[in-house]
C-alpha atoms as a PDB file:
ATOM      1  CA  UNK A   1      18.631   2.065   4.262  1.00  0.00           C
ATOM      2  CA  UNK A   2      15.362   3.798   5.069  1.00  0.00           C
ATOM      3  CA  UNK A   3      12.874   3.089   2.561  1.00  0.00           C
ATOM      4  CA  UNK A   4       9.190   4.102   2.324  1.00  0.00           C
ATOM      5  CA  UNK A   5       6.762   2.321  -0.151  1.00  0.00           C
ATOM      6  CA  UNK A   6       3.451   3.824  -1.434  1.00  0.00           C
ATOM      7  CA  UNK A   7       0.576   1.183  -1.869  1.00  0.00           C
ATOM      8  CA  UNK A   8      -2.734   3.118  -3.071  1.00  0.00           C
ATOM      9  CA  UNK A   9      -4.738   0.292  -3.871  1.00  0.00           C
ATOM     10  CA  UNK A  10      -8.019  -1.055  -2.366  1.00  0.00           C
ATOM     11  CA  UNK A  11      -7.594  -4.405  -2.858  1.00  0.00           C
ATOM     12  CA  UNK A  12      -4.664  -7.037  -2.689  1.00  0.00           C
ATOM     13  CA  UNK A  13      -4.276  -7.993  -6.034  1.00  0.00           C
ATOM     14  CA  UNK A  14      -0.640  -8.488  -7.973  1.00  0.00           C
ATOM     15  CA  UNK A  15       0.495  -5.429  -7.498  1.00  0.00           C
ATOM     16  CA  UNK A  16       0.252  -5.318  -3.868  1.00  0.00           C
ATOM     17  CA  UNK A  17       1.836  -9.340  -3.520  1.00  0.00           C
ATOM     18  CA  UNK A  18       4.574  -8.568  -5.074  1.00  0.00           C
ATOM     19  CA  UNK A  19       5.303  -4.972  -2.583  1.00  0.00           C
ATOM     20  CA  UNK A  20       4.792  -7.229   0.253  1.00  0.00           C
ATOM     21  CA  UNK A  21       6.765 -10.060  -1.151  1.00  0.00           C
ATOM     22  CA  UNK A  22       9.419  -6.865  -1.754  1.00  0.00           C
ATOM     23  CA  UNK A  23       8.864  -5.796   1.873  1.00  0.00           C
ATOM     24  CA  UNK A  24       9.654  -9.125   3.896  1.00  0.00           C
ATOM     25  CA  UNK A  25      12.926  -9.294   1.529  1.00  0.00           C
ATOM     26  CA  UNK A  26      14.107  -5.869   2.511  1.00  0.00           C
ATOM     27  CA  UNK A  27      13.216  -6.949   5.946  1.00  0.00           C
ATOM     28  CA  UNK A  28      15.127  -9.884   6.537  1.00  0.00           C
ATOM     29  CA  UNK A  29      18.019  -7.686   4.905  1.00  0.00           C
ATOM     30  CA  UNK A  30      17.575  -5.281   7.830  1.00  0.00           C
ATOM     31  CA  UNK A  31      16.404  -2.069   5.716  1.00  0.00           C
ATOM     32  CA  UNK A  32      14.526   0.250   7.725  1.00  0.00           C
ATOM     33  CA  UNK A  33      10.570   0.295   6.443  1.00  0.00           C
ATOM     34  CA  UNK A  34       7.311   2.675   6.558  1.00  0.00           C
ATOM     35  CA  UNK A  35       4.140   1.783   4.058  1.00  0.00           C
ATOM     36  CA  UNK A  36       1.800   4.028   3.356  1.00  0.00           C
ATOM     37  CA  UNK A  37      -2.111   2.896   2.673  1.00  0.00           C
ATOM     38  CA  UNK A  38      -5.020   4.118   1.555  1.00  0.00           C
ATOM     39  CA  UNK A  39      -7.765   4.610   4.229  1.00  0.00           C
ATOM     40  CA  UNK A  40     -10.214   3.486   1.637  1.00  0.00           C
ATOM     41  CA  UNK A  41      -9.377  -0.347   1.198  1.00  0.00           C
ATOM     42  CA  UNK A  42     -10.728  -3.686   2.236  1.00  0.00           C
ATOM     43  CA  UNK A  43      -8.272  -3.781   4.942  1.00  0.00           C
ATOM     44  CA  UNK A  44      -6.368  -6.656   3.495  1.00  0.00           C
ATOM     45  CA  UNK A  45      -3.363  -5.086   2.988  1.00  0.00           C
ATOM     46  CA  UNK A  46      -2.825  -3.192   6.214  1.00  0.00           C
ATOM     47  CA  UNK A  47      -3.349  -6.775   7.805  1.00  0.00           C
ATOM     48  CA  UNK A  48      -0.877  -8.607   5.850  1.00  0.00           C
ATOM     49  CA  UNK A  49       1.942  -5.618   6.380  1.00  0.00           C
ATOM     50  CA  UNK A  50       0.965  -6.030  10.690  1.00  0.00           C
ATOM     51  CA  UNK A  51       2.236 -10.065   9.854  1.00  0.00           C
ATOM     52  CA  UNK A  52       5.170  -9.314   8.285  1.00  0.00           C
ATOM     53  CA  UNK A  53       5.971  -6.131  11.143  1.00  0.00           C
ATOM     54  CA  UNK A  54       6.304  -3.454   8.737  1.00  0.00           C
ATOM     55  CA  UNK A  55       4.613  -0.118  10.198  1.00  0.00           C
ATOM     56  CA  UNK A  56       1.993   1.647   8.208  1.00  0.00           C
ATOM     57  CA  UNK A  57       0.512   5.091   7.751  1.00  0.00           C
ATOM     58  CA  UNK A  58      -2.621   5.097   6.661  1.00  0.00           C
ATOM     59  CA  UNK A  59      -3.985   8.406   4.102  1.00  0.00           C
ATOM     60  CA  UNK A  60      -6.789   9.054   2.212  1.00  0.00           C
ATOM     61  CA  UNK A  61      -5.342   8.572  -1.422  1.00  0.00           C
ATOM     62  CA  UNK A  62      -7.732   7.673  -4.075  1.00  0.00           C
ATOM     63  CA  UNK A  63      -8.365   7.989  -7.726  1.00  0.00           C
ATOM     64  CA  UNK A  64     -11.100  10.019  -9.047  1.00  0.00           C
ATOM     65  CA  UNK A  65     -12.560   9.736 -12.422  1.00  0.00           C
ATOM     66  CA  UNK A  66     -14.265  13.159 -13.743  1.00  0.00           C
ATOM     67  CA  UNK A  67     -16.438  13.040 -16.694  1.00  0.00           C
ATOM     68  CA  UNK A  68     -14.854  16.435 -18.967  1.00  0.00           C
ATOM     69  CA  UNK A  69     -18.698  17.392 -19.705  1.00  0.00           C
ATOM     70  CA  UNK A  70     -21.254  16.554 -17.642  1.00  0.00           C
ATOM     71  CA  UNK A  71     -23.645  16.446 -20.452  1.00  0.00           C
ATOM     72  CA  UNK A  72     -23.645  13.330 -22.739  1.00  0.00           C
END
């Protein structure tokens, strides 16, 4: 099975252990794997998918918090 997983985060927190815990399972079961990462992180992430040999693509994806007025 191909499968891709989307991790938008910039840190690792629990989120992101459990994808990669998710990851080395569907590994070792021989699925085919991409990740995708945001460009804006600590790094962490990208690091710990390059140990387990899953291949990443890295994008710009962010959240961005707009105030509706800008007066207050």
């Amino acid at each position: 099975m191909r499968i891709l997983t989307v991790c938008s985060n910039w840190r690792v927190f629990g989120a992101e252990t459990i994808t990669l815990k998710m990851l080395e399972g569907f590994k070792r079961c021989g699925h085919e794997q991409m990740a995708v990462a945001s460009t804006w992180s600590d790094g962490e992430f990208s690091l710990r998918l390059r140990s387990i040999g899953i291949p990443e693509a890295l994008m710009p994806l962010a959240a961005v918090a707009l105030p509706k007025s800008l007066r207050m």
